[in-house]
Protein backbone atom coordinates (compact mmCIF):
# COMPACT_ATOMS: atom_id res chain seq x y z
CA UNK A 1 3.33 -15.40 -9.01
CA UNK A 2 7.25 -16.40 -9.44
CA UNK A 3 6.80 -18.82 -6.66
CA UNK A 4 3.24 -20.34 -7.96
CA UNK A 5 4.38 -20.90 -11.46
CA UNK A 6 7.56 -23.00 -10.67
CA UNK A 7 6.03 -24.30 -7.38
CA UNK A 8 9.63 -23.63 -5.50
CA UNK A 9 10.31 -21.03 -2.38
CA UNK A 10 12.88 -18.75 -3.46
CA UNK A 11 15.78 -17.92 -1.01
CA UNK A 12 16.50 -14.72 -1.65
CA UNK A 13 17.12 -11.67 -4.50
CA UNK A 14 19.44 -14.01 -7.14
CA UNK A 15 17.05 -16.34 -6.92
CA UNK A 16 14.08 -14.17 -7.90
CA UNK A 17 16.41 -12.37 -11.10
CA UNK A 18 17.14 -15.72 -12.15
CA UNK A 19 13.23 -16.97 -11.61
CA UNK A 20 11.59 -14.23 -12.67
CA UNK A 21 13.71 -12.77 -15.51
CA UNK A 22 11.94 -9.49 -13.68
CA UNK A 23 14.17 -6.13 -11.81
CA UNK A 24 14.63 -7.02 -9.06
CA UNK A 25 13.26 -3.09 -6.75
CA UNK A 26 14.58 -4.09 -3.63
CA UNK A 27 15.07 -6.08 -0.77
CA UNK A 28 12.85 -6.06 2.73
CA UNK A 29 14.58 -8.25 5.76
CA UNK A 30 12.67 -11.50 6.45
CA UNK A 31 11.18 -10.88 10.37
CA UNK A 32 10.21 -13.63 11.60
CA UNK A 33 7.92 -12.75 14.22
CA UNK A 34 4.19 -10.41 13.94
CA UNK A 35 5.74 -8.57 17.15
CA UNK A 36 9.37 -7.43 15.09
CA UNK A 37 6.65 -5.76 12.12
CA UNK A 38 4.51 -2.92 13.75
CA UNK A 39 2.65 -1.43 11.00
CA UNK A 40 4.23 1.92 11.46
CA UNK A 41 7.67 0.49 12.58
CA UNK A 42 8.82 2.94 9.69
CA UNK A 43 7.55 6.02 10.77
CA UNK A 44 8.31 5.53 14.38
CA UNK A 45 12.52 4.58 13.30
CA UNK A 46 13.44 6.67 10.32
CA UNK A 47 17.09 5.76 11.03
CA UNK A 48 16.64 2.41 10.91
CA UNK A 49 17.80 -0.21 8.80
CA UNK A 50 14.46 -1.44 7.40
CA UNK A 51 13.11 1.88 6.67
CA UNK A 52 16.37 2.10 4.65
CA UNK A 53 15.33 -0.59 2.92
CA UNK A 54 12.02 1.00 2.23
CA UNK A 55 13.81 4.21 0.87
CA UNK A 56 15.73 2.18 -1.35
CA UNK A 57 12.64 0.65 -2.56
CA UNK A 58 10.63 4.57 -3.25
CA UNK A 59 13.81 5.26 -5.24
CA UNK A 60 14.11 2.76 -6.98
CA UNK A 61 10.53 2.72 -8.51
CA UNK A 62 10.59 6.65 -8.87
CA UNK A 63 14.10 6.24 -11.08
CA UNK A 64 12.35 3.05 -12.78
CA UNK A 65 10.81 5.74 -15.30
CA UNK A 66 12.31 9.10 -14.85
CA UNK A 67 10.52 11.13 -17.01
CA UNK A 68 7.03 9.13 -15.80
CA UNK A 69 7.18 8.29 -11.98
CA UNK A 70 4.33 5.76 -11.17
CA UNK A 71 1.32 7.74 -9.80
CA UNK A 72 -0.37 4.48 -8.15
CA UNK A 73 1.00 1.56 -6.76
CA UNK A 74 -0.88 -1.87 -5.56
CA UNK A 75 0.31 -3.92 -2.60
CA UNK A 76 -1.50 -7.91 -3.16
CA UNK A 77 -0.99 -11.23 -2.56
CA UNK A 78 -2.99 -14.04 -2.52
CA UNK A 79 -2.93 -14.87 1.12
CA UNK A 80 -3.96 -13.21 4.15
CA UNK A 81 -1.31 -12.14 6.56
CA UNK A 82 1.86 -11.93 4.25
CA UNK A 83 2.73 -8.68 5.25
CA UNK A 84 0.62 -6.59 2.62
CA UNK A 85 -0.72 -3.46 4.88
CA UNK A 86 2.93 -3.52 6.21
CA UNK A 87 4.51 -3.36 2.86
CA UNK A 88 1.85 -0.50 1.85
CA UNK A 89 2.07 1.28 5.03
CA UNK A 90 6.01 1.66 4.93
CA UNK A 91 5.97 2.57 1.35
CA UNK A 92 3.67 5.12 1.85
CA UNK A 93 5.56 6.67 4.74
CA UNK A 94 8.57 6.82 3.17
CA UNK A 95 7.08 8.45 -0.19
CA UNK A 96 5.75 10.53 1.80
CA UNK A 97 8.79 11.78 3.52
CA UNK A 98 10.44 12.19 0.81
CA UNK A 99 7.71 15.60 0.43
CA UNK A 100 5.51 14.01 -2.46
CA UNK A 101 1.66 14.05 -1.28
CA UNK A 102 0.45 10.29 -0.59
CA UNK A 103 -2.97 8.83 -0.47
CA UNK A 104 -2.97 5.35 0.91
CA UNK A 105 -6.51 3.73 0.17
CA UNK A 106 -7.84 0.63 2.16
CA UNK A 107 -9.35 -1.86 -1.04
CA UNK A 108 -9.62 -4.73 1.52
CA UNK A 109 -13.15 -4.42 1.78
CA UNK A 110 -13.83 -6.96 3.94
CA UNK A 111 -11.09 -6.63 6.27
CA UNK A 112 -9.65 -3.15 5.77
CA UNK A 113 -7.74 -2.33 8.96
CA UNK A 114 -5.95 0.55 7.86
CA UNK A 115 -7.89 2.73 9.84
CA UNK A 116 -6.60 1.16 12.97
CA UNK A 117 -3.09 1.48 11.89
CA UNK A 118 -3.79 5.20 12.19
CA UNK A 119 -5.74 5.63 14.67
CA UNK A 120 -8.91 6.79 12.72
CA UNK A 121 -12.44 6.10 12.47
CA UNK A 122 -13.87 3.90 9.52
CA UNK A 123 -17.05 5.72 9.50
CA UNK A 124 -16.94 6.68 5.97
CA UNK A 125 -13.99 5.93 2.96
CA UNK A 126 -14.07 3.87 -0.45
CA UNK A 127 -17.45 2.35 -0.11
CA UNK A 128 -18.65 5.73 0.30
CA UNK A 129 -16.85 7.73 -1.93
CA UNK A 130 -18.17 4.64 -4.39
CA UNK A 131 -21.39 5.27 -3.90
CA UNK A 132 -21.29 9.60 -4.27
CA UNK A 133 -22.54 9.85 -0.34
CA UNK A 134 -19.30 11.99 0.70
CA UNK A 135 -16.56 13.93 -1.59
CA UNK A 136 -13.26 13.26 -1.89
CA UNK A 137 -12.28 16.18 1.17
CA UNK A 138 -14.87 14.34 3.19
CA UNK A 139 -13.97 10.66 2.79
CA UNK A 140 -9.60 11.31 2.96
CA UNK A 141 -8.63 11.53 6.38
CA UNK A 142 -5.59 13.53 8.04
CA UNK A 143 -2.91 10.87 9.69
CA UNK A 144 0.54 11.66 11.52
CA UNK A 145 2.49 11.72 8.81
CA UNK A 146 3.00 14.93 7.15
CA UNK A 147 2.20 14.88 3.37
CA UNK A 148 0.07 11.22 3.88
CA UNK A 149 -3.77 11.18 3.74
CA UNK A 150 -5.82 7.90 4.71
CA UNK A 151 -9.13 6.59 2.65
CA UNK A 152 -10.27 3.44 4.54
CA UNK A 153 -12.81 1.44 3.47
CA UNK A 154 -15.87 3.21 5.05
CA UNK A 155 -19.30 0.83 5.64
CA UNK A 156 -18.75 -2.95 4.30
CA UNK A 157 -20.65 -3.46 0.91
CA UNK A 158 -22.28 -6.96 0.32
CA UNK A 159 -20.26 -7.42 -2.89
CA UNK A 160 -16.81 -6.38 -2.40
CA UNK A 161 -15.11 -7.57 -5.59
CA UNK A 162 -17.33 -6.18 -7.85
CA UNK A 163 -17.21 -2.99 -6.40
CA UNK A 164 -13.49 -2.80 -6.77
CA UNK A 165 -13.83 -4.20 -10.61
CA UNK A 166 -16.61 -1.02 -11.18
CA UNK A 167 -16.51 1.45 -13.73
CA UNK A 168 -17.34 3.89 -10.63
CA UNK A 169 -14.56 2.54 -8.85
CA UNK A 170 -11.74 3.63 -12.14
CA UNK A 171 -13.68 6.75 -11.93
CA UNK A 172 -13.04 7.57 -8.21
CA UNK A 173 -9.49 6.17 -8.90
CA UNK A 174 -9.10 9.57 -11.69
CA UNK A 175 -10.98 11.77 -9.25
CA UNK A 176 -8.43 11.02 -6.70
CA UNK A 177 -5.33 11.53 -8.94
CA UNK A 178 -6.62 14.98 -9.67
């Protein structure tokens, strides 16, 4: 948004306090390359630098508001490929790591690939779950990672955006918070 408004690239974490008159939550390293970001490049090198950078990131938002941790978080951007399931996927991890129980849920429904990230089946999730077919137990998948649970995007609806702007999709949003 930062970068649309004043139609400038910004080069790095002064730039965006300055810009953005926003806190700054942390810092990811710029890599370069598609091959250097394996979705689960977290999970499979705990000690490593970046998912040191993603720790910093989990505490940082959990110490944001103390006494009221956020209980959902939303990765966008408006362009394809800038790193969004990455982002998600290494936040989750690390939450869940950390021992709090994670639910990462696949909204791209036209492209969801989160499923494949895991491993898992797309055979039912969100669309689903939308439409009262399957309950939550059904729809939330085991992954890997202990303490995170997967809800991809299950069959592909003909109106996507609507669907995620639904009344039945705030509801399944409080159904999976409880």
């Amino acid at each position: 948004v930062v970068t649309e408004l004043s139609q400038t690239t910004l080069r790095g974490p002064d730039q965006v306090r300055r810009m953005g008159n926003v806190p700054l939550i942390g810092v990811v390293d710029n890599l370069r390359r598609a091959a250097e970001m394996p979705d689960l490049a977290v999970a499979n090198q705990p000690r490593s630098n970046l998912a040191e950078q993603f720790r910093s990131i989990r505490s940082n938002l959990l110490f944001m508001k103390v006494d009221q941790p956020p209980r959902t978080l939303s990765i966008t951007s408006p362009s394809p490929k800038d790193g969004k399931t990455f982002n998600a996927v290494s936040l989750a991890v690390v939450m869940a790591q950390s021992g709090k129980r994670v639910l990462i849920v696949d909204t791209d429904l036209r492209r969801g690939r989160l499923h494949r990230v895991f491993g898992r089946e797309n055979e039912v999730g969100v669309v689903d779950l939308l439409m009262k077919q399957v309950t939550v137990q059904e729809a939330c998948q085991e992954t890997e990672i202990e303490n995170l649970k997967l809800l991809s995007t299950g069959a592909r609806p003909p109106n996507p955006a609507e669907l995620l702007h639904s009344e039945a999709f705030r509801a399944m949003r409080d159904r999976l918070l409880e």
